[in-house]
Protein backbone atom coordinates (compact mmCIF):
# COMPACT_ATOMS: atom_id res chain seq x y z
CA UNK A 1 141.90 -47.33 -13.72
CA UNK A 2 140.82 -44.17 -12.40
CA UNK A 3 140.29 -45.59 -8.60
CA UNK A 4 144.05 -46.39 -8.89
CA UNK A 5 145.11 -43.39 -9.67
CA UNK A 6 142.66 -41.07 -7.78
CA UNK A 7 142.98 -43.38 -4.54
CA UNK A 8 146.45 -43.18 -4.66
CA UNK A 9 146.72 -39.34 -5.19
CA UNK A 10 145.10 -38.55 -1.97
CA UNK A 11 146.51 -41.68 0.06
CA UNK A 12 142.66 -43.38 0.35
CA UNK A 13 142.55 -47.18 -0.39
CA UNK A 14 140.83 -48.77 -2.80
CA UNK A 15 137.04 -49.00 -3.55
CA UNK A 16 137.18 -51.35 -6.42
CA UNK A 17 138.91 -54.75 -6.77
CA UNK A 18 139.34 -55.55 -11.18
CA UNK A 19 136.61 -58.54 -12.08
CA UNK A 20 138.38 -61.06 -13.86
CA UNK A 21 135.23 -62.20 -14.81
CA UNK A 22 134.66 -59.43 -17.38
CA UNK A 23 136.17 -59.37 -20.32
CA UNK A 24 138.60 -56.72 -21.58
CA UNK A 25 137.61 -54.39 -24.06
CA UNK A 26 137.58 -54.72 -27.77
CA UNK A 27 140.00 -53.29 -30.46
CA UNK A 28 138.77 -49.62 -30.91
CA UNK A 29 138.77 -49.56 -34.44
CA UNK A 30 136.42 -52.85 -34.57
CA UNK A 31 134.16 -50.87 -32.35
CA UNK A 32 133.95 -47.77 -33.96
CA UNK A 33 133.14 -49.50 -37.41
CA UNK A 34 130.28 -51.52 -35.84
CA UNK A 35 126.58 -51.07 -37.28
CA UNK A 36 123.35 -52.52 -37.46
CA UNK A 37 124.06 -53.48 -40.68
CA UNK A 38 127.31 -55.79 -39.28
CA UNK A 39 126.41 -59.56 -39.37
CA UNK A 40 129.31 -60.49 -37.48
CA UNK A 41 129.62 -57.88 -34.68
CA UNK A 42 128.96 -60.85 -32.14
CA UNK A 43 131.65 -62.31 -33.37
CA UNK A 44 133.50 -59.78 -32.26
CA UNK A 45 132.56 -59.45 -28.70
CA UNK A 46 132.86 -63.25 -28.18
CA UNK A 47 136.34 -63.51 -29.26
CA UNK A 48 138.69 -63.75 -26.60
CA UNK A 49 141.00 -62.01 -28.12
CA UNK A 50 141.69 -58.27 -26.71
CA UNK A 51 145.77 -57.81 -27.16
CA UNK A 52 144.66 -55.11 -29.97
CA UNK A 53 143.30 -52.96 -27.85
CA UNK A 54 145.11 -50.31 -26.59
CA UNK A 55 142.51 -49.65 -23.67
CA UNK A 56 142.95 -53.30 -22.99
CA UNK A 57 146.78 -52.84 -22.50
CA UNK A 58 145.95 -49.62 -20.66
CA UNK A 59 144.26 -51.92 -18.55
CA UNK A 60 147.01 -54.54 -17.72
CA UNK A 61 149.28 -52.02 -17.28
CA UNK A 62 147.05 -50.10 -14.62
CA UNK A 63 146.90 -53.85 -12.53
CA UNK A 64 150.80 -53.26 -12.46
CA UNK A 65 150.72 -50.35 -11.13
CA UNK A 66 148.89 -51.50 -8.17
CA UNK A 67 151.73 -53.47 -7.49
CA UNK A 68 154.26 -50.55 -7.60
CA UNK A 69 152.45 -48.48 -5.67
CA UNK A 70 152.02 -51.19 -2.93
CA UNK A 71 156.14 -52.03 -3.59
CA UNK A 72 157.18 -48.30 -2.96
CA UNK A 73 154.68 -47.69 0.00
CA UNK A 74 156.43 -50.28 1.72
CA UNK A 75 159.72 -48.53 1.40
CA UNK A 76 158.41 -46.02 3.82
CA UNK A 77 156.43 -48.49 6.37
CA UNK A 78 157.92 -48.98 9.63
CA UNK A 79 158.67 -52.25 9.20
CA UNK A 80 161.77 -53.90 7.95
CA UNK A 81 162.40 -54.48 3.97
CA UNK A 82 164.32 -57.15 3.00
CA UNK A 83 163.20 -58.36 -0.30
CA UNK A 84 162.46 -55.02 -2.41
CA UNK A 85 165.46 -56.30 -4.83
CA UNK A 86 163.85 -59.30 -6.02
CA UNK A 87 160.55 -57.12 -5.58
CA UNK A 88 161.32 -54.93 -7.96
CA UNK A 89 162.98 -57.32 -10.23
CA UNK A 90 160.19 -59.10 -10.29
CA UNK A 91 157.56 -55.88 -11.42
CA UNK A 92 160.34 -54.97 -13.88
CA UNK A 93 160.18 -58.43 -15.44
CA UNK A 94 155.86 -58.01 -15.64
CA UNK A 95 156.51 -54.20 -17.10
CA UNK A 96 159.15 -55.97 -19.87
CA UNK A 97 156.97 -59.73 -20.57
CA UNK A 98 153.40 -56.90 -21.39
CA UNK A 99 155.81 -54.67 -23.43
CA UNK A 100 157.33 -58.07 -25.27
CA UNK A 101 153.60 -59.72 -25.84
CA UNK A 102 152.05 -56.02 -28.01
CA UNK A 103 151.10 -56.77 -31.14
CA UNK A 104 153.49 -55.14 -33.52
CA UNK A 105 150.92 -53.05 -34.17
CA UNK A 106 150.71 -51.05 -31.12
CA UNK A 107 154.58 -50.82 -30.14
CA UNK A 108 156.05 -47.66 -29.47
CA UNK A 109 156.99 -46.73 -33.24
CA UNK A 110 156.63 -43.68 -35.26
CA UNK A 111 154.80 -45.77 -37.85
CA UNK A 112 152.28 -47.10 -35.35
CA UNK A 113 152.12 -43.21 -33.84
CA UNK A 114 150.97 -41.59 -37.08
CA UNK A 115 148.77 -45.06 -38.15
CA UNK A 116 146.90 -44.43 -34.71
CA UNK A 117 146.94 -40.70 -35.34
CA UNK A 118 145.09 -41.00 -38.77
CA UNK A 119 142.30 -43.16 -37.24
CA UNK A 120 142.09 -40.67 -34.59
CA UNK A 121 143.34 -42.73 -31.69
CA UNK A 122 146.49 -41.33 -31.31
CA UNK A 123 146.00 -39.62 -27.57
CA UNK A 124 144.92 -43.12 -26.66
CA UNK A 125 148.66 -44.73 -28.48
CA UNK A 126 150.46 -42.20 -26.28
CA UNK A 127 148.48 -42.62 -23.38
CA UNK A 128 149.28 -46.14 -23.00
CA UNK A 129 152.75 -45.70 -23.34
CA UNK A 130 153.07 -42.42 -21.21
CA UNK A 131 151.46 -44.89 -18.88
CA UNK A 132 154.11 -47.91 -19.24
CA UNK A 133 157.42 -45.49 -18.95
CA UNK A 134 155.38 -43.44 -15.88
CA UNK A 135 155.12 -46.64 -13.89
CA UNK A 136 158.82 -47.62 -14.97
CA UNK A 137 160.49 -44.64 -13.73
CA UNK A 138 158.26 -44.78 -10.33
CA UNK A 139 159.03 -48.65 -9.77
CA UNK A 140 163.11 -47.83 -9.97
CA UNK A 141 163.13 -44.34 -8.62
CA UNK A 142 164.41 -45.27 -5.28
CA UNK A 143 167.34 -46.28 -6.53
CA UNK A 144 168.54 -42.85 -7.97
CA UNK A 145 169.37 -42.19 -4.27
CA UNK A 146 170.38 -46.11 -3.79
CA UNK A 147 173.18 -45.09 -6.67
CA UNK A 148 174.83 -42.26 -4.62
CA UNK A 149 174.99 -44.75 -1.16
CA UNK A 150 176.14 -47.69 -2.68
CA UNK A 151 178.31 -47.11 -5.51
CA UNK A 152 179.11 -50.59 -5.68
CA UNK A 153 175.99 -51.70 -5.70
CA UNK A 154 175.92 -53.36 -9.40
CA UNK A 155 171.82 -53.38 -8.93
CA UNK A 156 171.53 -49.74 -7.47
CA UNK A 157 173.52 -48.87 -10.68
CA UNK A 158 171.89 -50.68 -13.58
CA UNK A 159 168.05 -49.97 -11.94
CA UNK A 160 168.93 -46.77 -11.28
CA UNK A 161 170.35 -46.27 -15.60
CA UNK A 162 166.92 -47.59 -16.04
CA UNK A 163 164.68 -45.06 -13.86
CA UNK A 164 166.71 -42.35 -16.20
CA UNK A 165 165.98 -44.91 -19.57
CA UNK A 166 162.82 -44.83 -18.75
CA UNK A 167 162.16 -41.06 -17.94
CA UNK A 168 164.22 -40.39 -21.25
CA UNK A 169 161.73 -42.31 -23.07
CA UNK A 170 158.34 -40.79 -22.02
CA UNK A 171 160.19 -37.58 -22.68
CA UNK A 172 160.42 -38.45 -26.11
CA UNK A 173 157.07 -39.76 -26.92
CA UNK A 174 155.58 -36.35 -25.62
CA UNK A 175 157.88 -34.41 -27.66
CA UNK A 176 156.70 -36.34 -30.01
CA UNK A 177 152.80 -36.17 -29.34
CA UNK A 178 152.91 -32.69 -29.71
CA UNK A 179 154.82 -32.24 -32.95
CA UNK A 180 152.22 -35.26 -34.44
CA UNK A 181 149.01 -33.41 -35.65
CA UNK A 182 145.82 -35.04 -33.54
CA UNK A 183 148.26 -36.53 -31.13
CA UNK A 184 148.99 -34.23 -28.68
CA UNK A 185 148.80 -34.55 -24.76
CA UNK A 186 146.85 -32.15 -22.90
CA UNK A 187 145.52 -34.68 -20.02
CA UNK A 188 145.83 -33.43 -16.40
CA UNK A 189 147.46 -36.26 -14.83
CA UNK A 190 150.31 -35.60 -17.40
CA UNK A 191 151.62 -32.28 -15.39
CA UNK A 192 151.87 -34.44 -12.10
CA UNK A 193 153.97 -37.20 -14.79
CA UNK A 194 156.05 -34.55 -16.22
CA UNK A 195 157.01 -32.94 -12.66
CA UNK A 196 158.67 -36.46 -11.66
CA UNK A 197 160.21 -36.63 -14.66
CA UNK A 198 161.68 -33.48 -14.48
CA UNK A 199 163.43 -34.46 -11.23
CA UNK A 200 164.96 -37.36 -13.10
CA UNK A 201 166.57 -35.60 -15.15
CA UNK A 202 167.62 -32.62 -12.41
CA UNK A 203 169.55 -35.42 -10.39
CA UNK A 204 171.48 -36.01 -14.01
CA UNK A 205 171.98 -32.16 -13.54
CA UNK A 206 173.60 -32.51 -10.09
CA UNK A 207 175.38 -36.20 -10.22
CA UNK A 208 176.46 -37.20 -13.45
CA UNK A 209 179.36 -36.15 -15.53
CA UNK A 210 179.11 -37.37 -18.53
CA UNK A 211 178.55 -33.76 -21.03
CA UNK A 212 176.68 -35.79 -23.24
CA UNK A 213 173.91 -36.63 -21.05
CA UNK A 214 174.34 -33.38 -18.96
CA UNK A 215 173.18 -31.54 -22.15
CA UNK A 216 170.11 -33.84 -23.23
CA UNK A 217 168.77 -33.52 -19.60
CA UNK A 218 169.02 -29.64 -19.58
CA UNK A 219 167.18 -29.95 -23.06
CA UNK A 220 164.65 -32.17 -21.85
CA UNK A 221 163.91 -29.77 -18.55
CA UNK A 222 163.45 -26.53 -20.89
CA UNK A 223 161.28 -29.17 -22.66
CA UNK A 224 158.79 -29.75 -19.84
CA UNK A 225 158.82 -26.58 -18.61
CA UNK A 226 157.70 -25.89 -21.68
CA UNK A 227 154.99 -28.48 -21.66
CA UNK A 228 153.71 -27.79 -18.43
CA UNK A 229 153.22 -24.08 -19.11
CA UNK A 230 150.72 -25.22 -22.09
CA UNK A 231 149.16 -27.37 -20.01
CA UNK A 232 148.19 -24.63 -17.46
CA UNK A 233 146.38 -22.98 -20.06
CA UNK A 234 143.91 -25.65 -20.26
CA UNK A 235 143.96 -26.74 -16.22
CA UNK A 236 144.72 -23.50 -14.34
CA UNK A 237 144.76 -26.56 -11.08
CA UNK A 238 148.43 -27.52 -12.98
CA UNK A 239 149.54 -24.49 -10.85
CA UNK A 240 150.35 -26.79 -8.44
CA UNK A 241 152.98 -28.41 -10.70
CA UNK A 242 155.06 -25.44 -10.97
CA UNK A 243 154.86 -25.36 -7.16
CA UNK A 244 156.04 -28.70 -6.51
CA UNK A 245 159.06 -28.50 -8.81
CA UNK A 246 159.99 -24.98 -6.72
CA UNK A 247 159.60 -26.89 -3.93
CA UNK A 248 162.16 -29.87 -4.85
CA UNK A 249 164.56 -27.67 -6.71
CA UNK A 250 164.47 -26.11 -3.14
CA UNK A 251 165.42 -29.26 -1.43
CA UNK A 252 167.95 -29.62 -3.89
CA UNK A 253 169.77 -26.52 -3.16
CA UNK A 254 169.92 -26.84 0.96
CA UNK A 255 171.27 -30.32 0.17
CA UNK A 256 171.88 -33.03 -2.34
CA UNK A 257 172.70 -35.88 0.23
CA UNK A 258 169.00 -36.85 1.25
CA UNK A 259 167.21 -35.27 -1.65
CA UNK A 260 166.59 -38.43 -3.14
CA UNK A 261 165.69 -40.88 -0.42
CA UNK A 262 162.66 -42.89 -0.60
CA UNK A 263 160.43 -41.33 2.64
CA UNK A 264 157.37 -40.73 3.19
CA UNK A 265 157.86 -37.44 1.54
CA UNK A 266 159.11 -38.44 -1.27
CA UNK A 267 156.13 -41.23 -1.68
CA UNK A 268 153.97 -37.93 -1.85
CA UNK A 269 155.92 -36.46 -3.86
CA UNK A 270 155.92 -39.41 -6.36
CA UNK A 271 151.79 -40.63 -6.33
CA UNK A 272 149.93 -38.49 -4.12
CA UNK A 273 149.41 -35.76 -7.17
CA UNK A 274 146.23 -34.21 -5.52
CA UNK A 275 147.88 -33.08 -1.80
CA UNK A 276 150.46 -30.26 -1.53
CA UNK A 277 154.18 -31.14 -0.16
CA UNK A 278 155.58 -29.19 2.27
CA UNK A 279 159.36 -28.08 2.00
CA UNK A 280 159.16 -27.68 6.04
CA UNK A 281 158.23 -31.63 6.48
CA UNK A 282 161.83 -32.74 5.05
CA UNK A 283 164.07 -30.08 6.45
CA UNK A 284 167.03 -31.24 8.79
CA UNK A 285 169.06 -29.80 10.90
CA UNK A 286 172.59 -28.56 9.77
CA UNK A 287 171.85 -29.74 6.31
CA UNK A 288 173.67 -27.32 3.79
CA UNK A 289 174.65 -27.53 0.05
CA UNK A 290 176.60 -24.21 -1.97
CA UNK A 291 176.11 -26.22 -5.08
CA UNK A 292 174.23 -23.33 -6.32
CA UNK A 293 175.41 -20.93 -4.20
CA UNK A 294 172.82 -19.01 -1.31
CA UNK A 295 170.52 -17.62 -3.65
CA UNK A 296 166.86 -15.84 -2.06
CA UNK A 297 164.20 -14.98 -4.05
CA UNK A 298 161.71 -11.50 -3.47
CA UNK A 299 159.02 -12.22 -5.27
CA UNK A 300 155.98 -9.93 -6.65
CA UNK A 301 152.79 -11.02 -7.40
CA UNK A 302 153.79 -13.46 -10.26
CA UNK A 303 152.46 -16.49 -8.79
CA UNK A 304 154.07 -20.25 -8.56
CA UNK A 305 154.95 -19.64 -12.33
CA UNK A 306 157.54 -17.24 -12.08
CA UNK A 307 158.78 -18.67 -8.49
CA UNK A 308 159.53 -21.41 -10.88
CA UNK A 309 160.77 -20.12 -13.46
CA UNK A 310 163.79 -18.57 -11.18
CA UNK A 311 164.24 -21.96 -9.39
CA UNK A 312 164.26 -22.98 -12.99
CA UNK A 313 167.07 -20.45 -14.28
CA UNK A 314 169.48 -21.17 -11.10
CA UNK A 315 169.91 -24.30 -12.55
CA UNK A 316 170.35 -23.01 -16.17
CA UNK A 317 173.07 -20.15 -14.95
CA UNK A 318 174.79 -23.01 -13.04
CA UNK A 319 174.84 -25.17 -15.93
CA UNK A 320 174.78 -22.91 -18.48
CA UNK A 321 171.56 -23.18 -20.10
CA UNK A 322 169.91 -21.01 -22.28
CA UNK A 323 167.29 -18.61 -20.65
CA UNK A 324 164.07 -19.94 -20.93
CA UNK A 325 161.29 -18.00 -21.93
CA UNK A 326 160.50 -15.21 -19.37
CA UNK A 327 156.77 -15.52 -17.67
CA UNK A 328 155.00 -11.55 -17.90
CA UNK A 329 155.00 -10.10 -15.21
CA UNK A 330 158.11 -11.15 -13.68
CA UNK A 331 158.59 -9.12 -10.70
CA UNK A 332 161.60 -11.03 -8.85
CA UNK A 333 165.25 -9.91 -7.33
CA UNK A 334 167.32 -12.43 -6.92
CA UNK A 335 170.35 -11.65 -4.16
CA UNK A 336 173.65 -14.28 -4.59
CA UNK A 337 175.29 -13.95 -1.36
């Protein structure tokens, strides 16, 4: 799982290929509770059956990603695409038949949550399905932008209502990690997760107009932001987090017609977590948006936090959200021309 991830985040391929010769692990609970004493333990690790184990479904989950990494990548290869429909359709069918087959036991349930959370494997509950909704929103992201091209496009529409079902949903779950004592998220990798959610829910910000779902994404972003500043204080690297969302927000305001596009900057943007993104790489010429108005920034020495944070609150003004809580120092002037 981690060569997936780690390969991906700095645009390497593989080292390993998964054995399918070597069985998938246990139900964690069974392990845990094994002793010298058991007379059946081998029981245990002959039985073929692994569906209980949530680092099992971790596991199948993590061989789909592979595929929706490789899907996307060719989105921004110079070759022609023809098929990325039915390719697509196809992953989203595997992400729906593993989420069908879990045991009751280990759906995404507040029941199963707490269960999980009072045998003390609750960060490994929400990791697996931080995991399935992650790889959900990635494998229909391109068609947030698809939706604005091709308004008639009954598959750009209903894939792209997923990417935003999807992001909606992990929301949730980490909303609800952290409220659920012993289940709370503080992995790295979740900053880089929560950054491309974020944007999910800023194209809700700057496309739809339904109230209703204008208001749960501005929730949700003061949400994250939230989020990601806790994370920080446990991996100062998360800095880069902050960055990256300045950076799109950025994009966002010169212009909302290519903001979206699947590129190669936006495949960085998406998986490759561990290199920095450039504003510079994706500018165009004449491109120009007043959406937000021409707003500059002077900053002080506050650091990507507070750069942020004001990207953060010309979306709130625009909107009308609530100021978020104000980084110290904040040493900014911000000039609407």
């Amino acid at each position: 799982m981690i060569d997936v991830w780690s390969s991906t985040g700095v645009n390497l391929p593989l080292l390993m290929n998964r054995r399918h010769d070597v069985p998938l692990p246990m139900n964690e609970s069974t392990f845990l509770n094994m002793s010298r004493a058991s007379s059946n333990h081998f029981d245990f690790i002959l039985s073929p059956n692994r569906e209980d184990s949530l680092i099992a479904q971790n596991i199948k989950l993590n061989s789909i990603l592979m595929k929706v990494n490789d899907a996307i990548k060719t989105l921004t290869s110079d070759a022609s695409v023809t098929s990325i429909d039915e390719t697509v359709s196809s992953l989203s069918q595997e992400l729906e038949a593993w989420e069908v087959a879990l045991p009751p036991s280990i759906r995404d349930t507040p029941s199963n949550l707490h269960a999980f959370a009072s045998q003390g494997q609750g960060r490994i509950f929400i990791a697996v399905h931080v995991s399935h909704y992650h790889f959900s929103q990635l494998l229909f992201y391109q068609y947030l932008d698809e939706q604005q091209r091709f308004p008639a496009s009954l598959t750009a529409q209903a894939f792209a209502r997923k990417c935003k079902s999807n992001a909606a949903s992990l929301s949730r779950i980490i909303d609800l990690a952290n409220t659920t004592p012993g289940c709370d998220c503080f992995f790295n990798m979740l900053g880089h997760i929560i950054v491309v959610t974020s944007s999910v829910f800023i194209h809700t910000l700057l496309f739809e107009t339904d109230e209703a779902e204008v208001a749960a994404a501005r929730a949700q972003l003061e949400r994250n932001f939230n989020s990601l500043v806790t994370l920080r204080q446990y991996w100062p690297a998360l800095e880069v987090c902050f960055a990256r969302l300045k950076t799109f927000h950025e994009l966002c305001r010169k212009s909302t017609d290519h903001t979206y596009r699947m590129d190669r900057w936006m495949l960085r943007f998406l998986t490759e977590f561990a290199r920095p993104i450039d504003e510079k790489e994706r500018e165009e010429e004449g491109s120009a948006c007043v959406l937000l108005g021409a707003v500059s920034i002077v900053e002080g020495e506050a650091g990507a936090e507070t750069v942020y944070y004001a990207a953060a609150c010309r979306i709130a003004n625009f909107l009308d959200l609530p100021n978020m809580p104000t980084p110290d120092p904040l040493q900014r002037e911000i000039h609407i021309r």
